[in-house]
Structures are given as C-alpha cells and as structure tokens.
Protein backbone atom coordinates (compact mmCIF):
# COMPACT_ATOMS: atom_id res chain seq x y z
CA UNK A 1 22.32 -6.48 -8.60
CA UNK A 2 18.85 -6.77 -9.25
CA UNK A 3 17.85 -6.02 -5.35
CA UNK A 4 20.15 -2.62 -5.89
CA UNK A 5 18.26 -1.70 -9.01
CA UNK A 6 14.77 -2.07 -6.91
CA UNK A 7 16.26 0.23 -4.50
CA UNK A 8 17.39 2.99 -6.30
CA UNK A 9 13.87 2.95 -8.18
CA UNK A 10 12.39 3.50 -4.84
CA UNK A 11 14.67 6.06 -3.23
CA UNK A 12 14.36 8.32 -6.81
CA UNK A 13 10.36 7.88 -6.41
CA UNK A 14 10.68 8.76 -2.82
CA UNK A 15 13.00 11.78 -3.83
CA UNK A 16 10.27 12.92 -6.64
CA UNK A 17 7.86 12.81 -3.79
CA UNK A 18 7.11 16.83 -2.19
CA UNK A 19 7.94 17.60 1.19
CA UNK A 20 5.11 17.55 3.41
CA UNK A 21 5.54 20.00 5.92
CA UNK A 22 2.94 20.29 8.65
CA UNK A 23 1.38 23.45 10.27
CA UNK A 24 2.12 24.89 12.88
CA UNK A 25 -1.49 24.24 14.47
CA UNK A 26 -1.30 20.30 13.49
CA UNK A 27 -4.55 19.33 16.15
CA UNK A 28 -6.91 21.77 13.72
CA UNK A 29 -5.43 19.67 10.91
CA UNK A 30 -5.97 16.77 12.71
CA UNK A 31 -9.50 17.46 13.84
CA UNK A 32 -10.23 18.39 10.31
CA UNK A 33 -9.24 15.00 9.32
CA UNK A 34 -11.46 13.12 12.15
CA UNK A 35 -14.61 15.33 11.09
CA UNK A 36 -14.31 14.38 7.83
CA UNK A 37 -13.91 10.55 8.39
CA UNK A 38 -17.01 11.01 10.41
CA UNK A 39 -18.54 12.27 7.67
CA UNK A 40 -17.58 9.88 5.38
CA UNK A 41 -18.62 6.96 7.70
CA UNK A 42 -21.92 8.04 8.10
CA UNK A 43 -22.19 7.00 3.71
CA UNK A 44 -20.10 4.06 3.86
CA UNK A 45 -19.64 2.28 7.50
CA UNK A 46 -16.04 2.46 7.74
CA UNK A 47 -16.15 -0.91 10.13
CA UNK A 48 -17.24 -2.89 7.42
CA UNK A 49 -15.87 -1.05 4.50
CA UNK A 50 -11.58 -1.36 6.06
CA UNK A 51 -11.82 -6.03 6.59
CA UNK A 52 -13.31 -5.88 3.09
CA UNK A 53 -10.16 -4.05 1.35
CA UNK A 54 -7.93 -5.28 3.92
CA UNK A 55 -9.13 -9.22 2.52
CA UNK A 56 -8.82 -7.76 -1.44
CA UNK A 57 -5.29 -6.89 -0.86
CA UNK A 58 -4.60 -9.87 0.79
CA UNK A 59 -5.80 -11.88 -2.02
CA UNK A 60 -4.21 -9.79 -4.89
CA UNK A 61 -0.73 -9.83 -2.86
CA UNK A 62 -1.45 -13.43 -2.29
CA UNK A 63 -1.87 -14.11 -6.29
CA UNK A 64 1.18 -11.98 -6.83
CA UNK A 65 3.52 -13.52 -4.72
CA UNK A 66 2.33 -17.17 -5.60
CA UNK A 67 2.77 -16.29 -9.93
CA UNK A 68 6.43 -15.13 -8.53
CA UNK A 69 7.30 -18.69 -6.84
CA UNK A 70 5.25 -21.08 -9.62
CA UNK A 71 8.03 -18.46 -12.21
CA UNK A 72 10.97 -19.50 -10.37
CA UNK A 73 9.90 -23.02 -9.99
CA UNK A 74 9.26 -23.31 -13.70
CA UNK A 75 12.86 -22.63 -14.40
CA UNK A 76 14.25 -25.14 -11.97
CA UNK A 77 14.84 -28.11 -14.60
CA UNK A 78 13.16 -31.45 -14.45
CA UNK A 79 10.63 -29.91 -12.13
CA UNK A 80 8.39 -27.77 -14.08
C-alpha cells in the first residue's frame, strides 16, 4: 500500500513535468551544450569538481538510508 502511494506521487510529478521536445537540428543544441561546459570548466575544473559531489551524495544517501534501518530496528521489540 505504502509502495503504491510512492508510485503514484512519482508518476503525477512526472506527469506535471513539460514535454521536452528537441529541435530539429539537435548537434547545434548539442554543441551549444559542450561549449558551454568548456566554458564553465575553465572556472571550476570539472575533473575535480564531479568525485567531490559524487562523494557528498554518497554520504547524504548513506545517512539517509542508515536513519531508515536504525527506525525500523527501533520498533523491533526487545532490540532497540
């Protein structure tokens, strides 16, 4: 029940969502989108910038799940 609930949250925020449509000339779009990574790596070097918030959302999901288990095992009696 609770598993359904989760999933009809997510398939009425995916419904909100707009339709992205993409243009007909998609490789401008796409070379658009390298320039401007290029640009932005030359301010904050991308190479060291992606382990850094890759490791920070490891940790936080880390934290997350871990509160989630130490919940359940608190209401398993005589263990807690």
């Amino acid at each position: 029940m609770i598993s359904e609930g989760i999933i009809a949250i997510f398939k009425g925020i995916l419904n909100s969502l707009p339709v992205i449509s993409l243009t007909e000339d998609f490789s401008s779009a796409l070379d658009y989108l390298r320039n401007a990574v290029g640009y932005i790596n030359l301010f904050f070097p991308l190479g060291r910038l992606f382990p850094i918030v890759f490791l920070l959302i490891t940790v936080r999901n880390f934290n997350v799940v871990m509160a989630v288990v130490n919940w359940i095992i608190r209401l398993i009696p005589f263990v807690g």
